[in-house]
Each structure stands twice: as C-alpha cells, then as structure tokens.
Protein backbone atom coordinates (compact mmCIF):
# COMPACT_ATOMS: atom_id res chain seq x y z
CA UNK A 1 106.66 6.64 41.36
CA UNK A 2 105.71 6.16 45.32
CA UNK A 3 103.05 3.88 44.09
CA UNK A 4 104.95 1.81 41.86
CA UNK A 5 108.14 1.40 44.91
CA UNK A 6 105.24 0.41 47.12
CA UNK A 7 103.60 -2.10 45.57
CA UNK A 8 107.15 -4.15 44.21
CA UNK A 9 108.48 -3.38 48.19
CA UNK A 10 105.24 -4.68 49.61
CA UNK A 11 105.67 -8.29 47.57
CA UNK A 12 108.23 -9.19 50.26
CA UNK A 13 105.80 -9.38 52.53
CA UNK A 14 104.33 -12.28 50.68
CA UNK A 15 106.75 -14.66 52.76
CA UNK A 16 105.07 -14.54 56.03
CA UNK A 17 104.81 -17.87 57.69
CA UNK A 18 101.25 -17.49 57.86
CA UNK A 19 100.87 -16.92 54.30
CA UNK A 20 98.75 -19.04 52.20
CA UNK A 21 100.50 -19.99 49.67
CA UNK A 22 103.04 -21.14 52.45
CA UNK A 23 100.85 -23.12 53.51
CA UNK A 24 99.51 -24.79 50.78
CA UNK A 25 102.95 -25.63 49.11
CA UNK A 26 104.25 -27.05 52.66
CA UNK A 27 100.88 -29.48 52.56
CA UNK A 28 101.68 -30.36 49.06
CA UNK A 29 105.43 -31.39 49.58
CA UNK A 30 105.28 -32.86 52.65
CA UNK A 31 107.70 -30.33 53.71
CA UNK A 32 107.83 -27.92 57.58
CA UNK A 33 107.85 -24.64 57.74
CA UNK A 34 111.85 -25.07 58.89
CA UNK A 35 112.50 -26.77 56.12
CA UNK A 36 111.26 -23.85 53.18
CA UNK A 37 111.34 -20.73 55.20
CA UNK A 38 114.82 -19.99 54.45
CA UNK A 39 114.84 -20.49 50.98
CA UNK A 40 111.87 -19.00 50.55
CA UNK A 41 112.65 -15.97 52.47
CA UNK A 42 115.93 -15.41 50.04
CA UNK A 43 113.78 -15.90 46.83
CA UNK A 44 111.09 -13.82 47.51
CA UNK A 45 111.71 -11.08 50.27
CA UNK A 46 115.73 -10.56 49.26
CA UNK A 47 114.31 -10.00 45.96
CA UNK A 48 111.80 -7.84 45.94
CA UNK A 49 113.66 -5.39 48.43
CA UNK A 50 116.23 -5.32 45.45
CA UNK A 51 114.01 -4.54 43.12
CA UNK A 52 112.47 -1.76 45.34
CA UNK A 53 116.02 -0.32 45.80
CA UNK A 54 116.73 -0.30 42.05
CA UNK A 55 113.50 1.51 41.26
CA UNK A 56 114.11 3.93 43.82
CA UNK A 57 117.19 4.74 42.69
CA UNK A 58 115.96 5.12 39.03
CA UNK A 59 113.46 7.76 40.30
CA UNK A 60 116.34 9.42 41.75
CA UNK A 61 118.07 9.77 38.91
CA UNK A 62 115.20 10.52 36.69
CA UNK A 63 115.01 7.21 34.63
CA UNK A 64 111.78 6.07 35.75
C-alpha cells in the first residue's frame, strides 16, 4: 500500500520546469514556460496529489 501511494504521489513531480517533456511540448507549440506552467501544474500535480489522498484514505479504511 506505501508503494502504490508513492509511486501515484511521486507523478506530480513530473511538472518540474526542467522536465522533458516540458520542454519538448513548449518547442513544439511555440509556447514559454509562463505561458503552460500553470495549466500544467493544475492538470498534472493537483491531480495526482488527489489521487494520492484518495488512496490513502482507502488504505485507511481497509478498501485497498
């Protein structure tokens, strides 16, 4: 159960403005790092904290 709240909590850390897919979709579009971070941030790092919450709270309860 530690292992599986890791991993899903650890995917927010996949927004990182030094991140390489960062990178490479910024070069693609055109678009600055000003310009995606904050969307990006919501999408992926909100997210996955939520999802590390709800499985954490499953264990908790013994559903998991």
């Amino acid at each position: 159960m530690v292992h599986r709240a890791i991993a899903i909590g650890s995917g927010a850390l996949s927004i990182v403005p030094y991140s390489g897919f960062l990178i490479i979709f910024n070069n693609l579009t055109g678009l600055t790092m000003k310009d995606t971070f904050k969307n990006g941030f919501i999408s992926i790092s909100v997210t996955h904290w939520i999802a590390m919450a709800i499985i954490v709270i499953m264990a908790l309860l013994g559903l998991a």
